[in-house]
C-alpha atoms as a PDB file:
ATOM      1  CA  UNK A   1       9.277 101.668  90.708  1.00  0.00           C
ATOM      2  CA  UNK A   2       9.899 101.197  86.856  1.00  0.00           C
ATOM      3  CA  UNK A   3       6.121  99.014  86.167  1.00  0.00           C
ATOM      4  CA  UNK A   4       3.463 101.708  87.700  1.00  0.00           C
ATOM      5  CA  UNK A   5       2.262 103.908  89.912  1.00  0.00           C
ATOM      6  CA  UNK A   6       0.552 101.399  92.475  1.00  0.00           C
ATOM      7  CA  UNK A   7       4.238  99.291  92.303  1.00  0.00           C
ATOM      8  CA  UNK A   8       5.621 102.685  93.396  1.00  0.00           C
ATOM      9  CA  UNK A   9       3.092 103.412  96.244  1.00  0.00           C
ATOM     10  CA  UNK A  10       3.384  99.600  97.629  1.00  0.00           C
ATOM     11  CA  UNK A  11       7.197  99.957  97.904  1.00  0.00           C
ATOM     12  CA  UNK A  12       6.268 102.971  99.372  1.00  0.00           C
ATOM     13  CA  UNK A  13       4.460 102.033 101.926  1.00  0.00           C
ATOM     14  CA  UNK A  14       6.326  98.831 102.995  1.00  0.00           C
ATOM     15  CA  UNK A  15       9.496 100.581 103.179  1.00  0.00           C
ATOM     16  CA  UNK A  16       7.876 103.177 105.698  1.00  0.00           C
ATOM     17  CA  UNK A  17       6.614 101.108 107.647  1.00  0.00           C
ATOM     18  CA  UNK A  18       9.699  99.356 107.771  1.00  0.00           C
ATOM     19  CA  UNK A  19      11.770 102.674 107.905  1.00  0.00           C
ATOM     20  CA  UNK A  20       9.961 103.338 110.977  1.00  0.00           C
ATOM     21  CA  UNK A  21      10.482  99.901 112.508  1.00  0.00           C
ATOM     22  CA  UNK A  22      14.109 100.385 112.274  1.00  0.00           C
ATOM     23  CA  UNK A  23      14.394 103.861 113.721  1.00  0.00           C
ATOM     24  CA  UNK A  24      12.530 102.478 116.655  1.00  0.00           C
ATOM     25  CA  UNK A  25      14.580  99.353 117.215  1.00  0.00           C
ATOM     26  CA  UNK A  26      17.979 101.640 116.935  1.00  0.00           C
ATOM     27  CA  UNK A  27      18.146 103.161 120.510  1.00  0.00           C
ATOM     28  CA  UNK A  28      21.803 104.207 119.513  1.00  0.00           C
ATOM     29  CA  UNK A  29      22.278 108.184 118.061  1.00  0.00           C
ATOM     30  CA  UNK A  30      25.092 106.589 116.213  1.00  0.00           C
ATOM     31  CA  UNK A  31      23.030 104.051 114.254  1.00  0.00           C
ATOM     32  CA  UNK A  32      20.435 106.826 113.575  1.00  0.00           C
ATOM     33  CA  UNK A  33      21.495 107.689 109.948  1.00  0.00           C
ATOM     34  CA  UNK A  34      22.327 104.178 109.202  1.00  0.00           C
ATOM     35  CA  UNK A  35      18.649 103.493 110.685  1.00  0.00           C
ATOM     36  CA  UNK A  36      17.074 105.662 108.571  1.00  0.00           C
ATOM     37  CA  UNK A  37      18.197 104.512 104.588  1.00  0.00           C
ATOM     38  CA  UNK A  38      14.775 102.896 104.356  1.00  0.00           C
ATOM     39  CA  UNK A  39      12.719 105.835 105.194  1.00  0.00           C
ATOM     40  CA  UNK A  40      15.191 107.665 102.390  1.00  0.00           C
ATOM     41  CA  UNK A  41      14.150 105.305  99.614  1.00  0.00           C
ATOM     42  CA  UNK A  42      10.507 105.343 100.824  1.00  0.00           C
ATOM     43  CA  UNK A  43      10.589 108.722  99.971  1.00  0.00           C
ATOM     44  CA  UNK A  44      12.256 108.247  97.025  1.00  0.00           C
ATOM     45  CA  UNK A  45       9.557 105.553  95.759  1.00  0.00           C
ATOM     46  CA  UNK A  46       7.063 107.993  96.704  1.00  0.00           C
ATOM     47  CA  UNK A  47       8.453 110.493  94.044  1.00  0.00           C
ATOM     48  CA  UNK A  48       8.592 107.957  91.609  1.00  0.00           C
ATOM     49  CA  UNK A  49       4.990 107.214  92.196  1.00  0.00           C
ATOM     50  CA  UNK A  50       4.000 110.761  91.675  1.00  0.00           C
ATOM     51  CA  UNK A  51       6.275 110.670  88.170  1.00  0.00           C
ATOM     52  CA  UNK A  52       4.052 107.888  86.785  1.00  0.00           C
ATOM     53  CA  UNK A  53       0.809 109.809  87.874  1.00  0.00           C
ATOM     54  CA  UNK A  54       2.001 112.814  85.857  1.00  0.00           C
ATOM     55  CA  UNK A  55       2.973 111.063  82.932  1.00  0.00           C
ATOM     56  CA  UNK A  56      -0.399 109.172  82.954  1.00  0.00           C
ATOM     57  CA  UNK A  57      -2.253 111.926  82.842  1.00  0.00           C
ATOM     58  CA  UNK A  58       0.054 113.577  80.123  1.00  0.00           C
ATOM     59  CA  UNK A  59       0.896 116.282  82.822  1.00  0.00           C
ATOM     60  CA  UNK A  60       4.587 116.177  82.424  1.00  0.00           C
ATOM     61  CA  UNK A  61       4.634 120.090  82.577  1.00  0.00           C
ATOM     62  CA  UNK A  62       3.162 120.632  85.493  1.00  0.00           C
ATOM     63  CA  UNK A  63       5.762 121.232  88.802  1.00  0.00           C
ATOM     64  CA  UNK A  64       3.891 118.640  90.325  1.00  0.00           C
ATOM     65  CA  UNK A  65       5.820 116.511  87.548  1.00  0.00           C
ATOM     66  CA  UNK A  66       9.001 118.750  87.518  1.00  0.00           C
ATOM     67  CA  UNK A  67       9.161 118.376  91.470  1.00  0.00           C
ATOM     68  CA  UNK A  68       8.510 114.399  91.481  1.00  0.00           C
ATOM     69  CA  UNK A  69      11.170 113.525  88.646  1.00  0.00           C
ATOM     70  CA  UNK A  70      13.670 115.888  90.050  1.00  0.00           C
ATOM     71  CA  UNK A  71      12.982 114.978  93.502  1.00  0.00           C
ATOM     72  CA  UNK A  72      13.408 110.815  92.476  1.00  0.00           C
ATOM     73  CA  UNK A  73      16.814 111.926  90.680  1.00  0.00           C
ATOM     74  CA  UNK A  74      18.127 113.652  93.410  1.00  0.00           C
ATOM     75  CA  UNK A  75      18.267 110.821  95.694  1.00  0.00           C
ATOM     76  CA  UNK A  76      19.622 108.660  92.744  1.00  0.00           C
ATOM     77  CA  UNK A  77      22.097 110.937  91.635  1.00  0.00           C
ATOM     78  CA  UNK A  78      23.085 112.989  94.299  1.00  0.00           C
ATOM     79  CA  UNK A  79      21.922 112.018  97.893  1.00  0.00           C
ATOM     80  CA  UNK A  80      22.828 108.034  98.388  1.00  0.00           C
ATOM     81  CA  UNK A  81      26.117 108.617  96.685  1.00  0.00           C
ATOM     82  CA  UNK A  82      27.326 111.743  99.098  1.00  0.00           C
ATOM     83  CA  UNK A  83      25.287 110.049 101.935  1.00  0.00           C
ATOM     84  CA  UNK A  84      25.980 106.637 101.551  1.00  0.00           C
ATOM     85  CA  UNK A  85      29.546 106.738 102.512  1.00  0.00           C
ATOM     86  CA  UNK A  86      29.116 109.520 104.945  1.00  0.00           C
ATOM     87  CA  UNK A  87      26.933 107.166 106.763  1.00  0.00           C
ATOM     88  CA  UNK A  88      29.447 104.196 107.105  1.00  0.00           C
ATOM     89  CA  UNK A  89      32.191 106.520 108.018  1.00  0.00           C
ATOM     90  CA  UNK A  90      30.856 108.162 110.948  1.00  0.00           C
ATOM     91  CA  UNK A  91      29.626 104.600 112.341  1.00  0.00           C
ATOM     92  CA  UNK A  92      33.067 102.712 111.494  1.00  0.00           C
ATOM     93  CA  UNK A  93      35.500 102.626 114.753  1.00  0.00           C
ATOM     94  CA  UNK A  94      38.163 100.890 112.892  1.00  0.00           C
ATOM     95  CA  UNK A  95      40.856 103.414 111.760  1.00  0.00           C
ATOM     96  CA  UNK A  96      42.331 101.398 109.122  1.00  0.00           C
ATOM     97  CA  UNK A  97      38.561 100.572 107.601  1.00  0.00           C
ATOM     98  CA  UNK A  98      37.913 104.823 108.367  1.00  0.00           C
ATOM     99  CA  UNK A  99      40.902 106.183 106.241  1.00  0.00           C
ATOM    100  CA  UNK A 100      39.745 103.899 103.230  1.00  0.00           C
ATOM    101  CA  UNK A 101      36.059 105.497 104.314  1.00  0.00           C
ATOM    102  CA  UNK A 102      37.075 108.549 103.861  1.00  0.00           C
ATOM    103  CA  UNK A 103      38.200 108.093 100.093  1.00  0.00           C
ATOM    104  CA  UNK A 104      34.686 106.533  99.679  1.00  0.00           C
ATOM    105  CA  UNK A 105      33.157 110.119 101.203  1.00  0.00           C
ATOM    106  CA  UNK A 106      34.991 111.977  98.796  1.00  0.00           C
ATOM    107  CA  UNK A 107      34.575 110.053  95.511  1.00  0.00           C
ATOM    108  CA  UNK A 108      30.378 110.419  96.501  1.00  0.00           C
ATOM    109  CA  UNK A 109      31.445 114.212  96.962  1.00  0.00           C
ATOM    110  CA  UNK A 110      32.457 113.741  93.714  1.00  0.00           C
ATOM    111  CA  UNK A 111      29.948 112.366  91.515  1.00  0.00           C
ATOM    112  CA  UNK A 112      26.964 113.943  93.478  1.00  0.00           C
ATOM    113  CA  UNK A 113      28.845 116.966  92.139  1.00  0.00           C
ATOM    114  CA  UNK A 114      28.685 115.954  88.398  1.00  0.00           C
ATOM    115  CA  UNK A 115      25.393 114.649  89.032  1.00  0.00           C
ATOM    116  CA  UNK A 116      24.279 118.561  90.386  1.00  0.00           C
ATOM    117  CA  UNK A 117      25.782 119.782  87.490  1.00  0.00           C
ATOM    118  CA  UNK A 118      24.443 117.706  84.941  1.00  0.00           C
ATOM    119  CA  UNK A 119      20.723 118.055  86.861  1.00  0.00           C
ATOM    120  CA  UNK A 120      21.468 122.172  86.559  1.00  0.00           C
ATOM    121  CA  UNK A 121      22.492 122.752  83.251  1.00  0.00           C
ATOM    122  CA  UNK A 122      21.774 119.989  81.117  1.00  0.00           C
ATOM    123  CA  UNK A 123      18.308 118.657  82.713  1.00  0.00           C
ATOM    124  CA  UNK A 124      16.495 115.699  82.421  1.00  0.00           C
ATOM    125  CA  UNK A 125      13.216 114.152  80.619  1.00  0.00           C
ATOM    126  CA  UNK A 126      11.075 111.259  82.088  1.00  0.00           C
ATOM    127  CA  UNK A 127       9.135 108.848  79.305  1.00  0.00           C
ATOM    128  CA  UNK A 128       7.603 105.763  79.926  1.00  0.00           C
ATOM    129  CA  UNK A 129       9.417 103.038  77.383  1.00  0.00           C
ATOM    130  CA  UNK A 130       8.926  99.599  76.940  1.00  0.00           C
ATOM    131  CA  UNK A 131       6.555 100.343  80.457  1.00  0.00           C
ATOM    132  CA  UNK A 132       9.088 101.269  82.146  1.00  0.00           C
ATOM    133  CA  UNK A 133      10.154 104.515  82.761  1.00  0.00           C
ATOM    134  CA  UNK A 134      13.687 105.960  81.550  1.00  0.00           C
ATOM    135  CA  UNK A 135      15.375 109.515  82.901  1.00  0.00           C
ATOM    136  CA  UNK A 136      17.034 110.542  79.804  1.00  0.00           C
ATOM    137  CA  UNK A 137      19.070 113.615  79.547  1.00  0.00           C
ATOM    138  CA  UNK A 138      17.104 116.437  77.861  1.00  0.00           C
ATOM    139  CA  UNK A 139      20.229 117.875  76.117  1.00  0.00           C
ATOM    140  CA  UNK A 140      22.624 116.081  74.363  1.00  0.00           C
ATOM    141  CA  UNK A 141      24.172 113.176  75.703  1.00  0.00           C
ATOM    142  CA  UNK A 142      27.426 113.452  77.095  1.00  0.00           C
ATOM    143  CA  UNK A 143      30.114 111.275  76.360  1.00  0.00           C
ATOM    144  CA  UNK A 144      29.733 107.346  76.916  1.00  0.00           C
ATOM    145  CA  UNK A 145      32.564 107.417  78.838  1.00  0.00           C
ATOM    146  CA  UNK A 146      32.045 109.949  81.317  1.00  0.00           C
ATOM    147  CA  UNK A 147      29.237 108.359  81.748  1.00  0.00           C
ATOM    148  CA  UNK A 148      30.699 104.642  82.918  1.00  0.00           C
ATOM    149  CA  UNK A 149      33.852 106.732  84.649  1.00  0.00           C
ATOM    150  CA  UNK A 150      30.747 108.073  87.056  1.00  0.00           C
ATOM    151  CA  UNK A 151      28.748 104.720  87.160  1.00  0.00           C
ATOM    152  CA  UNK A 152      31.800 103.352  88.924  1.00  0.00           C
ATOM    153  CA  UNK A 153      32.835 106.115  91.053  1.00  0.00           C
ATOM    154  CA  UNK A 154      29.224 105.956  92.123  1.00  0.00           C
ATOM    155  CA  UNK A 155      29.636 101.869  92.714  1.00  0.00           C
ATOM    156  CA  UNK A 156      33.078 102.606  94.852  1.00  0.00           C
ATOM    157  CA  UNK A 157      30.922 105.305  96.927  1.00  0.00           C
ATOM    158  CA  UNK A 158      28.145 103.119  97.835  1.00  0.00           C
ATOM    159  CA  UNK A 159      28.899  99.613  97.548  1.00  0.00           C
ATOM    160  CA  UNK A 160      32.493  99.946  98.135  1.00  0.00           C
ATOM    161  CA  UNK A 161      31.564 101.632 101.381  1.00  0.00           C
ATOM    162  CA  UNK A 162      29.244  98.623 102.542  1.00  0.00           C
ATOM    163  CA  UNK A 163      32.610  96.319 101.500  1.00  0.00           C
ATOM    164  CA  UNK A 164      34.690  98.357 103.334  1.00  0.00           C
ATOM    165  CA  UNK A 165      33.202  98.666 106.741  1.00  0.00           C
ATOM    166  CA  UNK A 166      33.438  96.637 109.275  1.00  0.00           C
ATOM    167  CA  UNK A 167      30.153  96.752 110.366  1.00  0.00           C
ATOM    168  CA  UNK A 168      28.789  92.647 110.467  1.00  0.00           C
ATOM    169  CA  UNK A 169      26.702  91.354 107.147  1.00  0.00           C
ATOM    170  CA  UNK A 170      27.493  94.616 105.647  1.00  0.00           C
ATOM    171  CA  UNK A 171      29.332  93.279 102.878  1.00  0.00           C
ATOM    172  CA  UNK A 172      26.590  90.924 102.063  1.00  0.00           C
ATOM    173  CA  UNK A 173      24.817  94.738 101.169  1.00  0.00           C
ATOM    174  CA  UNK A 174      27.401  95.710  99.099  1.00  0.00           C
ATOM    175  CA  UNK A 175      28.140  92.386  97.080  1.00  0.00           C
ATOM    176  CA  UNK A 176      24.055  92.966  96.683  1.00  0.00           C
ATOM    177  CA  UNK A 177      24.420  96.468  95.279  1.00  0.00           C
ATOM    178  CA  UNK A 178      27.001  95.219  92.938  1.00  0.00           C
ATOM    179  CA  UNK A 179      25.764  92.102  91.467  1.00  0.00           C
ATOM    180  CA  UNK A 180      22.087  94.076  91.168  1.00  0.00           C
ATOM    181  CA  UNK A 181      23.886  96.942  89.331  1.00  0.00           C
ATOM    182  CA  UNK A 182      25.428  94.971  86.425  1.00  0.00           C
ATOM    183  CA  UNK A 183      22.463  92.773  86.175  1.00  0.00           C
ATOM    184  CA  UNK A 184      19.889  95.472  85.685  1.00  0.00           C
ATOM    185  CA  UNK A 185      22.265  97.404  83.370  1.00  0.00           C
ATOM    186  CA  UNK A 186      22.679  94.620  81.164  1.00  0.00           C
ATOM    187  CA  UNK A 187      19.561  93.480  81.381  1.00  0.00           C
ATOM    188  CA  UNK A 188      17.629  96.495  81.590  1.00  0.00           C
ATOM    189  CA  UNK A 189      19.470  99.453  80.656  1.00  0.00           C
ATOM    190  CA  UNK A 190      16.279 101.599  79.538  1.00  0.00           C
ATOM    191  CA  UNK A 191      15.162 101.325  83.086  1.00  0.00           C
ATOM    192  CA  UNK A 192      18.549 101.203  84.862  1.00  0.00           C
ATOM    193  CA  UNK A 193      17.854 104.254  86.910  1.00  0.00           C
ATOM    194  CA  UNK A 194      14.552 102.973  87.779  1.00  0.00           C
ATOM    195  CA  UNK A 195      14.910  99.589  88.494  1.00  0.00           C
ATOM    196  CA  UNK A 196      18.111  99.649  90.033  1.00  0.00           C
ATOM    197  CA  UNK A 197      17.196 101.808  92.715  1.00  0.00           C
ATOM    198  CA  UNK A 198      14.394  99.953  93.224  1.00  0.00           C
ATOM    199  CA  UNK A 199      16.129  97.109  93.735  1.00  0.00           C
ATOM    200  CA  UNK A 200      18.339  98.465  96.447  1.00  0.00           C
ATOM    201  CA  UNK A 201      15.390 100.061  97.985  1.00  0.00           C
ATOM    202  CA  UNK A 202      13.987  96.658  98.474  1.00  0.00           C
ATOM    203  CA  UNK A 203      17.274  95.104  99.915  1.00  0.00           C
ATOM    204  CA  UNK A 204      17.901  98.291 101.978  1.00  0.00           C
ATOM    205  CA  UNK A 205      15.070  96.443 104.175  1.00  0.00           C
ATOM    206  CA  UNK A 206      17.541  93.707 105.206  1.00  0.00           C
ATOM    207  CA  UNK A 207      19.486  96.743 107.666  1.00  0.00           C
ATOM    208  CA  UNK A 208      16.714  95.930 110.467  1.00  0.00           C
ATOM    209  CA  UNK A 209      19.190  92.555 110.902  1.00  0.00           C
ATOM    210  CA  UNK A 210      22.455  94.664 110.745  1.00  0.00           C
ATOM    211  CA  UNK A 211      20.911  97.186 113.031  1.00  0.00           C
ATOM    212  CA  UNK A 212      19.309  94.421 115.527  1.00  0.00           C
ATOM    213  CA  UNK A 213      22.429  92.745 115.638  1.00  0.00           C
ATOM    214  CA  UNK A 214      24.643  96.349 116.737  1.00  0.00           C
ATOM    215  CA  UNK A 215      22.388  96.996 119.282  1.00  0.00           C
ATOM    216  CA  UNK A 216      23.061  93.685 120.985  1.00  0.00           C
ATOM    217  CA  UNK A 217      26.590  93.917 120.799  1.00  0.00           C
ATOM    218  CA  UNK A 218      26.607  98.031 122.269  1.00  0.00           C
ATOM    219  CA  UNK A 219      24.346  96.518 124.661  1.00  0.00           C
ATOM    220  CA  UNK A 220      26.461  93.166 125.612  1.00  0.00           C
ATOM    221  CA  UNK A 221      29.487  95.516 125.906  1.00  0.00           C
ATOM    222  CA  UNK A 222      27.088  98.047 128.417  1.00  0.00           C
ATOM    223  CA  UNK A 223      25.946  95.826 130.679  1.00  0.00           C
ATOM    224  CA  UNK A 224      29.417  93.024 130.822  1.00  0.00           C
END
């Protein structure tokens, strides 16, 4: 998380535990992946935790610190976008909702693309501003534009999956994503990256309901 290491290792924590509270309560292999975004962004907040220990202790070359900050930014800037849509396309059994799925799987191809690129041959710096911590580009900046062009790419290929699907409450998730994204960037841009994902982690938590819920209805169409 974007305040400190201990935030980081709380989130941590309650999202494994959590994580592993969902995986248990999904019984289904199809709700698997779906089951298991909050043991991704535990993970993730993990990484994040290990980037503020580094920086503390003014270890920022180290590969402890190299490994932590590119971990974090490869689940921000590559995995959830490519995964994210993935996820709600293999679970959607509408085939309407699935064709407009699809387009969300390949715009997240997309821009975890640019986002492997940018990682590979421009790089990346962490600094803790303003006590929060900011992943700025350790080349020159590319253009402002690109820059929004991917932002919303990356919106359509995770929150416009969770409006697409079918899937009950899910739109709640993406109307969540949304609304968090242009509040934190507005508010918060130093710490977008940071915060944002944060954010989600946190409301990531709310798929035990979603899950609970699918589970009752496979199992009221099993046994009726």
């Amino acid at each position: 998380m974007c305040f400190s290491a201990k935030a980081s290792f709380i989130a941590n924590a309650a999202l494994a535990v959590c994580g592993v509270a969902i995986i248990k309560k999904s019984s289904t292999k199809k709700l698997k992946p779906l089951a298991a975004i909050p043991f991704a962004f535990a993970v993730q907040q993990a990484l994040e935790g290990m980037v503020w220990v580094t920086i503390n202790h003014s270890n920022t070359d180290s590969i402890l610190h190299l490994f932590a900050m590119y971990g974090f930014l490869f689940f921000a800037t590559i995995w959830w976008p490519a995964y994210m849509p993935w996820v709600f396309y293999i679970i959607e059994s509408d085939r309407q909702h699935k064709k407009w799925l699809w387009n969300c799987v390949l715009a997240g191809i997309i821009v975890a693309s640019i986002a492997l690129l940018c990682m590979i041959f421009i790089g990346y710096n962490a600094q803790v501003i303003d006590h929060h911590i900011a992943y700025l580009f350790a080349k020159p900046y590319i253009p402002q534009s690109l820059y929004y062009i991917c932002l919303l790419v990356y919106l359509y290929a995770t929150a416009g999956s969770m409006l697409i699907s079918s899937i009950p409450y899910m739109r709640l998730f993406g109307f969540f994503i949304m609304a968090s994204c242009i509040i934190v960037h507005i508010g918060w841009p130093i710490a977008f990256g940071s915060l944002w994902c944060f954010i989600a982690a946190i409301g990531m938590m709310g798929i035990y309901t979603i899950i609970a819920h699918q589970e009752s209805l496979i199992k009221k169409r099993y046994y009726t």
